[in-house]
PDB file of N, CA and C in Angstrom:
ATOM      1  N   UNK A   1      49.675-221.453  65.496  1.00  0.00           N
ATOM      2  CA  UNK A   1      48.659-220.863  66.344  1.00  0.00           C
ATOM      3  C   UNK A   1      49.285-220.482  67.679  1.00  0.00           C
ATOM      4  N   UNK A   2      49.110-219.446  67.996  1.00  0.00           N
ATOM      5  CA  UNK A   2      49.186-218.447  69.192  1.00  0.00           C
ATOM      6  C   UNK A   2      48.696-218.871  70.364  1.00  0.00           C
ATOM      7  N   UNK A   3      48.951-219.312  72.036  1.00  0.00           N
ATOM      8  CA  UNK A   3      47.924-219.680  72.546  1.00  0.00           C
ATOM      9  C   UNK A   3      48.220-219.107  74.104  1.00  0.00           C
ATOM     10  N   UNK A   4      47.222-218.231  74.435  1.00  0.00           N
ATOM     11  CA  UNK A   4      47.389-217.562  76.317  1.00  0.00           C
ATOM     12  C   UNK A   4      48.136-218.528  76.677  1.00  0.00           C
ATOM     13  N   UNK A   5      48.556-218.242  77.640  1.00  0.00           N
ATOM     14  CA  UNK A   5      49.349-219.148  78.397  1.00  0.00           C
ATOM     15  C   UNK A   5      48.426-219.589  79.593  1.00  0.00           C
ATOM     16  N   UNK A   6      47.075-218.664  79.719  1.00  0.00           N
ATOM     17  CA  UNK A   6      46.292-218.990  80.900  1.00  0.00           C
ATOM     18  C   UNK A   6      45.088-219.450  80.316  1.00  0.00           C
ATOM     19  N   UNK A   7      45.147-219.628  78.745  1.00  0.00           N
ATOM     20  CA  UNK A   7      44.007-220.462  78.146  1.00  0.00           C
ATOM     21  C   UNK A   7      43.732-221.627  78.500  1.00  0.00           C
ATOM     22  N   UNK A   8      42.273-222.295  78.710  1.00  0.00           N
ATOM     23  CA  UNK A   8      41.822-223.294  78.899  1.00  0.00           C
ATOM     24  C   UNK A   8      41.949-223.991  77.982  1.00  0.00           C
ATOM     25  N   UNK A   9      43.302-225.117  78.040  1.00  0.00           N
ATOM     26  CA  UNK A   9      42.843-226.227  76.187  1.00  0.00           C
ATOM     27  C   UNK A   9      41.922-226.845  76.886  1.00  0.00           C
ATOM     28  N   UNK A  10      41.833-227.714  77.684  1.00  0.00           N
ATOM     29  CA  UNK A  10      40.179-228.703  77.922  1.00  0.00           C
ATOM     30  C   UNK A  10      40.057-228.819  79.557  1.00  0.00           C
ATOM     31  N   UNK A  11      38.938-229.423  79.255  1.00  0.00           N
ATOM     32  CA  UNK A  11      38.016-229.205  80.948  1.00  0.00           C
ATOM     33  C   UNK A  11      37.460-230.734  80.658  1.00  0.00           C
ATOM     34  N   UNK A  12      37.596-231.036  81.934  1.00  0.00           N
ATOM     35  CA  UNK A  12      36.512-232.496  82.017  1.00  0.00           C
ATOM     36  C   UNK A  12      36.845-233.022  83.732  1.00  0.00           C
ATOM     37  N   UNK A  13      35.835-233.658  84.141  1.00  0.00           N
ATOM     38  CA  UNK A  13      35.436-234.171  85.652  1.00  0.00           C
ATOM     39  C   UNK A  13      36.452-235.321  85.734  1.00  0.00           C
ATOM     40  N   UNK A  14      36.699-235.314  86.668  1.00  0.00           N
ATOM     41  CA  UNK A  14      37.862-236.299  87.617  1.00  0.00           C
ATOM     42  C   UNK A  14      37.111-236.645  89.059  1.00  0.00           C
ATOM     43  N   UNK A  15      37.397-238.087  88.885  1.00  0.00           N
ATOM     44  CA  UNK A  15      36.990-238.588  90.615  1.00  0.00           C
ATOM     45  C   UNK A  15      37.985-237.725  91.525  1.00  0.00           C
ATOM     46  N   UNK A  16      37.154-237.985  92.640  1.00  0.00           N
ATOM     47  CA  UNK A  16      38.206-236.942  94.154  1.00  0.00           C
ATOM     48  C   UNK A  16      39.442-237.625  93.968  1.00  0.00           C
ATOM     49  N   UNK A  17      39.588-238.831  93.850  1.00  0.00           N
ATOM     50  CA  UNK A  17      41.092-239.914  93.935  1.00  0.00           C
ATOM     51  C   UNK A  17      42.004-239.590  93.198  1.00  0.00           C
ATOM     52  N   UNK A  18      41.271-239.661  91.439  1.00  0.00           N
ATOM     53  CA  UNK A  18      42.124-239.463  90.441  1.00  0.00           C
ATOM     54  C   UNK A  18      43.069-238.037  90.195  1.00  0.00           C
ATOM     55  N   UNK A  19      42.598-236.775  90.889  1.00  0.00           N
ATOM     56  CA  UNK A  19      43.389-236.037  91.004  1.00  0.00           C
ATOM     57  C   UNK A  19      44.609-235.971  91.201  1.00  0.00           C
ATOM     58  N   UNK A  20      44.958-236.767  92.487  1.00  0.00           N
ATOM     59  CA  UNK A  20      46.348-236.714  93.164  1.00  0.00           C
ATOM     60  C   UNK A  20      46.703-237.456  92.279  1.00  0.00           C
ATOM     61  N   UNK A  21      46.160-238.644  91.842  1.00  0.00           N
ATOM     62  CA  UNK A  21      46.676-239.343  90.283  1.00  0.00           C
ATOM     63  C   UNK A  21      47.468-238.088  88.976  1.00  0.00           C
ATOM     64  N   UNK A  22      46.861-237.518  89.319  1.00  0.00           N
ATOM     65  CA  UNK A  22      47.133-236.400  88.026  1.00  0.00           C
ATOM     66  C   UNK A  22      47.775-235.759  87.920  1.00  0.00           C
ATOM     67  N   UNK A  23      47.935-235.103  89.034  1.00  0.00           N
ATOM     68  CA  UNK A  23      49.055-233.895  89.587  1.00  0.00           C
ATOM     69  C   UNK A  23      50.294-234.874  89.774  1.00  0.00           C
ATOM     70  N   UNK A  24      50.324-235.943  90.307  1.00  0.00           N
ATOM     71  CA  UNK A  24      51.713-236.927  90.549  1.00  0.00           C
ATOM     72  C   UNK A  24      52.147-237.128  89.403  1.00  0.00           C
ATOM     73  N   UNK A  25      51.347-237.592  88.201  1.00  0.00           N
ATOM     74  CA  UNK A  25      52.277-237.739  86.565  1.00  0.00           C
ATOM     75  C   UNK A  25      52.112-236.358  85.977  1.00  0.00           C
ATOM     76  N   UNK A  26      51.882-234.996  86.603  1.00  0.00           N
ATOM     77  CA  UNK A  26      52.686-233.617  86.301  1.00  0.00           C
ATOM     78  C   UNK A  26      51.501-233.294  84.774  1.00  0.00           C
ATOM     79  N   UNK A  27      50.407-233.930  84.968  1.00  0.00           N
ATOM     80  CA  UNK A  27      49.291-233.870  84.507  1.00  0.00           C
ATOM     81  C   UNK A  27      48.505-232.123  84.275  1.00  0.00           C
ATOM     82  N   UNK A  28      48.941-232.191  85.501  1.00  0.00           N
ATOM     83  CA  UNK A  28      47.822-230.271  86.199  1.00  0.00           C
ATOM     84  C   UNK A  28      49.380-230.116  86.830  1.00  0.00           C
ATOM     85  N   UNK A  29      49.681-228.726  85.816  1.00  0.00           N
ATOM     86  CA  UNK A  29      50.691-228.156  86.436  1.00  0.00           C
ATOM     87  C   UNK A  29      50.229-226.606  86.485  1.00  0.00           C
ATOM     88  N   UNK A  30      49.126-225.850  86.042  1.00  0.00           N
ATOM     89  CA  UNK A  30      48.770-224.885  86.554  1.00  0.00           C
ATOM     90  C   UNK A  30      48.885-224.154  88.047  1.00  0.00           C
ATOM     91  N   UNK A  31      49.255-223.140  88.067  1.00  0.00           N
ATOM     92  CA  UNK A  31      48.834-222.734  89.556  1.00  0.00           C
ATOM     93  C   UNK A  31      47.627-222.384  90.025  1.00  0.00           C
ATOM     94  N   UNK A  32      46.377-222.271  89.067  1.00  0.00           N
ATOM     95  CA  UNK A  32      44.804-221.598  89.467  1.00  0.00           C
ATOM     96  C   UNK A  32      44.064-223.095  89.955  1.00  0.00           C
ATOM     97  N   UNK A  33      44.769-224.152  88.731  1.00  0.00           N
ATOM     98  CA  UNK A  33      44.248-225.474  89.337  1.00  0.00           C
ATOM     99  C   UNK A  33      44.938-226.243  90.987  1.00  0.00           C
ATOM    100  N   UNK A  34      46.190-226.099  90.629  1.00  0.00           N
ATOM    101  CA  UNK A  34      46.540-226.220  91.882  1.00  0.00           C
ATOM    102  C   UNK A  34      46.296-225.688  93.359  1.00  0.00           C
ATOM    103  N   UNK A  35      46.076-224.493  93.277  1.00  0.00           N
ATOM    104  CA  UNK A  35      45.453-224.044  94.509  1.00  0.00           C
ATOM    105  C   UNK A  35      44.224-224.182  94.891  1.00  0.00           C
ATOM    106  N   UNK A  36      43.478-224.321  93.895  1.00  0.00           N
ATOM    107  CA  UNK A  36      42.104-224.876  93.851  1.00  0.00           C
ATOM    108  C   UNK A  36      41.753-226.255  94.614  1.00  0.00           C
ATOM    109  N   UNK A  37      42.711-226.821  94.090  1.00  0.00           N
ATOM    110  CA  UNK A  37      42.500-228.483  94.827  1.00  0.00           C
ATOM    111  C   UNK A  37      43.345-228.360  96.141  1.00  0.00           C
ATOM    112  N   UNK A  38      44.577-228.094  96.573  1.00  0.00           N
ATOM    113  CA  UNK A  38      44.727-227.906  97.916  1.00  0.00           C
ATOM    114  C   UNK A  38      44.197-226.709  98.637  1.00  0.00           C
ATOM    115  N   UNK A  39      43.323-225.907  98.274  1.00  0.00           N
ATOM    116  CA  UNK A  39      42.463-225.338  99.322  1.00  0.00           C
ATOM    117  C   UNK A  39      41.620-226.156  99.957  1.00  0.00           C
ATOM    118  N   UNK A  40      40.803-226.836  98.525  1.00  0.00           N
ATOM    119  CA  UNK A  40      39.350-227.409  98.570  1.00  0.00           C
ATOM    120  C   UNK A  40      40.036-228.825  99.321  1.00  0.00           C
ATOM    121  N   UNK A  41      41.356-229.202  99.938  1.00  0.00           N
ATOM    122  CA  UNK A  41      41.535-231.024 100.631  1.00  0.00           C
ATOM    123  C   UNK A  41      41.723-229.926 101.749  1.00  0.00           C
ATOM    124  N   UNK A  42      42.411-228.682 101.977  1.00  0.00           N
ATOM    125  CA  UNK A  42      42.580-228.403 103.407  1.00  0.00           C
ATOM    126  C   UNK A  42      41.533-228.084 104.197  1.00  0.00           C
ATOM    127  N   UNK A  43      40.251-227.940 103.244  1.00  0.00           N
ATOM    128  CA  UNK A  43      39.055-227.760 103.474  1.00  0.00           C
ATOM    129  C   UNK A  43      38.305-228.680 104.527  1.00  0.00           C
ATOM    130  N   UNK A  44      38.203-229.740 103.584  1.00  0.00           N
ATOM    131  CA  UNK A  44      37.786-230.915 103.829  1.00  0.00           C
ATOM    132  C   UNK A  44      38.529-231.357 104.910  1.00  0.00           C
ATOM    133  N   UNK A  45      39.531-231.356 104.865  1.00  0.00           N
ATOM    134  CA  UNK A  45      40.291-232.477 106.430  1.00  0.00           C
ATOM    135  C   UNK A  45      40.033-231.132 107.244  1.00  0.00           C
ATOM    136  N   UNK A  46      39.642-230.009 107.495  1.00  0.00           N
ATOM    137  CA  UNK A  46      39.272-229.190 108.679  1.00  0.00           C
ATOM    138  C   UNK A  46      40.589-228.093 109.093  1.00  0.00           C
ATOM    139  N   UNK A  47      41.458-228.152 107.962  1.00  0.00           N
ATOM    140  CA  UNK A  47      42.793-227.295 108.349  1.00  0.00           C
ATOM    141  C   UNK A  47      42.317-225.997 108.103  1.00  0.00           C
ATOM    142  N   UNK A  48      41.652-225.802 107.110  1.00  0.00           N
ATOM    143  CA  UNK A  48      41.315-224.800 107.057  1.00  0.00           C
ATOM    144  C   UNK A  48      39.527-224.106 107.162  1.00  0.00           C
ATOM    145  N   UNK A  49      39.025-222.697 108.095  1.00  0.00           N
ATOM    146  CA  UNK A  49      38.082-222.962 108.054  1.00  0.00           C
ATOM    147  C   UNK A  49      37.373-222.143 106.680  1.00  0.00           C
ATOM    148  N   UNK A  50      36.096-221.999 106.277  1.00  0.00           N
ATOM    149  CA  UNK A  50      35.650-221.325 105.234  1.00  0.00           C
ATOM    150  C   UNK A  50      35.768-219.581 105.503  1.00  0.00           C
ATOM    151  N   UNK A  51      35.932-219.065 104.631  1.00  0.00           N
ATOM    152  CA  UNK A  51      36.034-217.731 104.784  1.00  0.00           C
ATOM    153  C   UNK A  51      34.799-217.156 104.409  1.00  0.00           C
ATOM    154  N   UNK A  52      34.285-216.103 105.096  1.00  0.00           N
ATOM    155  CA  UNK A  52      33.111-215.390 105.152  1.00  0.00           C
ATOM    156  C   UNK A  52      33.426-214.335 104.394  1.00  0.00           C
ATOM    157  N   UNK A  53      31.760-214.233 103.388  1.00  0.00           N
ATOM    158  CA  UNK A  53      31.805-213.060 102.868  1.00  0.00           C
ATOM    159  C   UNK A  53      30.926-211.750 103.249  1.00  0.00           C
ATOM    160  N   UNK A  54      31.126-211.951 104.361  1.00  0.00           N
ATOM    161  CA  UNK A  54      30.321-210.639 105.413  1.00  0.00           C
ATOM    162  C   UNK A  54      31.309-210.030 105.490  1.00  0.00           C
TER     163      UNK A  54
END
């Protein structure tokens, strides 16, 4: 079997904690997931502000 390389094999919820858990044992090595989660912490600690869609 043939498989995207940007195919989703599975999806499921993770505590805020267990992430960095995840990404450290090379768990989430995507780049769509990865940027996803360090946008959404630079978010949160205030580094970055939200971008407007006006």
């Amino acid at each position: 079997m043939i498989s995207d390389t940007n195919e989703i094999m599975s999806a499921r919820w993770v505590m805020p904690g267990e992430i960095w858990d995840l990404i450290g044992q090379n768990a989430i090595r995507d780049g769509l997931t990865l940027t996803a989660v360090l946008w959404t912490d630079a978010y949160q600690r205030g580094i970055i502000a939200p971008r407007s869609t006006t």
